[in-house]
C-alpha atoms as a PDB file:
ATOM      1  CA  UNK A   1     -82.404  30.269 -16.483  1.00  0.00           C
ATOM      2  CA  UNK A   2     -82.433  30.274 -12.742  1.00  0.00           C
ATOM      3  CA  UNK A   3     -85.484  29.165 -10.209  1.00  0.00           C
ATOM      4  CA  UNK A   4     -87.444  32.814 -10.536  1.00  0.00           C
ATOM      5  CA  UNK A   5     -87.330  32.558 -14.359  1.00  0.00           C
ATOM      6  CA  UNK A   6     -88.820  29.041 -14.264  1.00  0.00           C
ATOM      7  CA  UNK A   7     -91.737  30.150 -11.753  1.00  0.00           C
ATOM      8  CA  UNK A   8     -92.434  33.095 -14.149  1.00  0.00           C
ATOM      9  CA  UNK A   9     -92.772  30.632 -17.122  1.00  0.00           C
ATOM     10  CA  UNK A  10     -94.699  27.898 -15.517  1.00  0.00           C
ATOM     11  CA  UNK A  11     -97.322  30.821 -14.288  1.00  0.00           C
ATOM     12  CA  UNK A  12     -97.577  31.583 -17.712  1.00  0.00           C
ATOM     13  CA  UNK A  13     -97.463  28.908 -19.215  1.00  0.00           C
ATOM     14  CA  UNK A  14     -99.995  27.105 -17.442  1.00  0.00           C
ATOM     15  CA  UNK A  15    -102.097  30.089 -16.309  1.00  0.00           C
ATOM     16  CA  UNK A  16    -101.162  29.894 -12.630  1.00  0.00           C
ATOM     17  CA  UNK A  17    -100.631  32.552 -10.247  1.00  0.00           C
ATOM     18  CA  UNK A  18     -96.872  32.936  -9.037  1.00  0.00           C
ATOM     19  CA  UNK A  19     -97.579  31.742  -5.775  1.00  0.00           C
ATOM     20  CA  UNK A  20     -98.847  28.331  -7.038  1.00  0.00           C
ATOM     21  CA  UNK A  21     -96.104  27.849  -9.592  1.00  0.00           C
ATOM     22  CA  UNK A  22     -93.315  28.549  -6.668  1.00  0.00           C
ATOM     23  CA  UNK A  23     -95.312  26.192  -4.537  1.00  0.00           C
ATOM     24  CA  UNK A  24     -95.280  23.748  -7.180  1.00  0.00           C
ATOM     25  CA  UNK A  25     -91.291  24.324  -7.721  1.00  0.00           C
ATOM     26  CA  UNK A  26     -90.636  23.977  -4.472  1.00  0.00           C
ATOM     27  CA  UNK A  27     -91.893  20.869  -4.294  1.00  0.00           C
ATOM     28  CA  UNK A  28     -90.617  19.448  -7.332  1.00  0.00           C
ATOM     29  CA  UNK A  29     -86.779  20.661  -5.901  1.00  0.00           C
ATOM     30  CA  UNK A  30     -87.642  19.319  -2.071  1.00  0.00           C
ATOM     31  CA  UNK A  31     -88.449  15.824  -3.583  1.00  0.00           C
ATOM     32  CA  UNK A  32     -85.144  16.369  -5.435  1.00  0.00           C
ATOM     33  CA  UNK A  33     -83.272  16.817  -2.283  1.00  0.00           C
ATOM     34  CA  UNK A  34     -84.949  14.336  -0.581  1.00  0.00           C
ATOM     35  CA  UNK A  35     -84.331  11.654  -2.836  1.00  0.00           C
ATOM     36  CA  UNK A  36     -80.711  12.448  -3.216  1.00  0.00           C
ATOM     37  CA  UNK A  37     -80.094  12.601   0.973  1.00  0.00           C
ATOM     38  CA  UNK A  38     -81.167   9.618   1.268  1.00  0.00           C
ATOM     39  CA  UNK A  39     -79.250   7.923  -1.422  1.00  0.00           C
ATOM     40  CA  UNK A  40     -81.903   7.749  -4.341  1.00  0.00           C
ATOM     41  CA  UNK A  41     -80.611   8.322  -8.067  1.00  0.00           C
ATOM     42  CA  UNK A  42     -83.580  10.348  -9.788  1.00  0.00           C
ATOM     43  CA  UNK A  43     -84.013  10.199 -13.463  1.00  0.00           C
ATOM     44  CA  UNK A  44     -85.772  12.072 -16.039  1.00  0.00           C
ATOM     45  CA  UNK A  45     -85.755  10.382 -19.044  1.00  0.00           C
ATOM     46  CA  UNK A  46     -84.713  12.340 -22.010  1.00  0.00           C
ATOM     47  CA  UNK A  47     -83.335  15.112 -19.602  1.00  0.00           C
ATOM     48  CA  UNK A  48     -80.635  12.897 -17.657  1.00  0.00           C
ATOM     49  CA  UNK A  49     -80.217  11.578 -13.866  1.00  0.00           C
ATOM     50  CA  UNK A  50     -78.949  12.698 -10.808  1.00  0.00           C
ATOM     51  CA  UNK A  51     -77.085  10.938  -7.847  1.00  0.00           C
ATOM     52  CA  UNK A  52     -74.895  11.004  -5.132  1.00  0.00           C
ATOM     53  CA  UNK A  53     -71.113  10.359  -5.891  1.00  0.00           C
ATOM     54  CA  UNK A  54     -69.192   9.911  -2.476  1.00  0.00           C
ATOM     55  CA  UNK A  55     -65.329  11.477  -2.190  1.00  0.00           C
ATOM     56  CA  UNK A  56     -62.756  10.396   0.093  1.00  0.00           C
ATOM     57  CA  UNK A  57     -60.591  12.811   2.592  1.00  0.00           C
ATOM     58  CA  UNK A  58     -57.620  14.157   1.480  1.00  0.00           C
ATOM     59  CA  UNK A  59     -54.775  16.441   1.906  1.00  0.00           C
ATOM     60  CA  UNK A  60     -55.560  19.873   0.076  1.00  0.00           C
ATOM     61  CA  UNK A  61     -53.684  22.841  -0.158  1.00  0.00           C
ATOM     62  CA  UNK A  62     -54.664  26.428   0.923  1.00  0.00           C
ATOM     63  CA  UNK A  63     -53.936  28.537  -2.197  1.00  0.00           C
ATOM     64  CA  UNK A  64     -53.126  31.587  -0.135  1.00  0.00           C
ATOM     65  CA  UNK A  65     -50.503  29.800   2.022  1.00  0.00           C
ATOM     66  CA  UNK A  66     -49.482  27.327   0.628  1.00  0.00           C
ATOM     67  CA  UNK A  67     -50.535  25.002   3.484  1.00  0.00           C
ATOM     68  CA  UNK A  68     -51.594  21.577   3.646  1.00  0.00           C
ATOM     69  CA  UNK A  69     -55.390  21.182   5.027  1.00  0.00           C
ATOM     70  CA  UNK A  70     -57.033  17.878   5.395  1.00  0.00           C
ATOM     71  CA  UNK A  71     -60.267  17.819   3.851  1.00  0.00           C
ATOM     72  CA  UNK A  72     -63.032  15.768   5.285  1.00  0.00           C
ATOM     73  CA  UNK A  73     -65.284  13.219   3.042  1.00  0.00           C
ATOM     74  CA  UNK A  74     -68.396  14.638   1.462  1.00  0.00           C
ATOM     75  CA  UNK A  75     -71.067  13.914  -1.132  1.00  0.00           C
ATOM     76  CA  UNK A  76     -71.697  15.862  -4.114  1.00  0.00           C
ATOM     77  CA  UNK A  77     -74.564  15.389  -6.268  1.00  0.00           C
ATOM     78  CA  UNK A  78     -73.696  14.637  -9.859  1.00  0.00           C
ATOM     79  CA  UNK A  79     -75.747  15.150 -13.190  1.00  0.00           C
ATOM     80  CA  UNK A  80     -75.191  13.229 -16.539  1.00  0.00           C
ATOM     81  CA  UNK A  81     -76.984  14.814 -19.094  1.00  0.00           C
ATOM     82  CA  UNK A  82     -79.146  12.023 -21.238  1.00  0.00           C
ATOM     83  CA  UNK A  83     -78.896  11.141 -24.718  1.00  0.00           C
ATOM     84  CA  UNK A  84     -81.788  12.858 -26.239  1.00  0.00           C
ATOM     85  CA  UNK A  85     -80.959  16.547 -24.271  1.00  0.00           C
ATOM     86  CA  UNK A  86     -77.141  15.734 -25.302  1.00  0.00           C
ATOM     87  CA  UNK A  87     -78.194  15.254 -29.494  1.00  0.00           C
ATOM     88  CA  UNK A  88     -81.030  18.262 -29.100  1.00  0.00           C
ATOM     89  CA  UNK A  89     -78.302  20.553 -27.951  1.00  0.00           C
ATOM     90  CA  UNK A  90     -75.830  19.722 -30.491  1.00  0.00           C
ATOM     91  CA  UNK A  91     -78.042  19.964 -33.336  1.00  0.00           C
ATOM     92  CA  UNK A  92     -78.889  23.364 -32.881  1.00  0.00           C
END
């Protein structure tokens, strides 16, 4: 399911137009982003959390060349899936 498919079933779901339910998506995934830049973890319980994990440089390697590049530190964000989403999935 990507971010189109989940506007079209909001909007039907809850009788909006597609307008409001993109507005309303947009929102939810800007407070996401916002929450993670600055540092927040952000948790939906039953669904699992999000936060920022921090990696160190290193020394990678170009596969083409074969070349060592340093690569800089970055932050990824990181899901963990919760414990009721993890036992719904597997039983079915």
């Amino acid at each position: 399911m990507n971010k189109s498919e989940i506007i079209e079933a909001l909007s039907k779901r809850e009788d909006l137009t597609e307008k409001k339910a993109s507005e309303i998506i947009k929102l939810v995934f800007d407070g996401f982003t916002e929450e993670l830049k600055k540092g927040d973890r952000i948790e939906i319980r039953g669904f699992g959390s999000f936060v920022m994990r921090n990696y160190d440089a290193y020394t990678g390697r170009n596969p083409k060349t074969g070349k060592s590049i340093p690569v800089s530190p970055k932050k990824l964000p990181l899901f963990k899936v919760g414990k009721e989403l993890r036992e719904k999935v597997n039983k079915s």
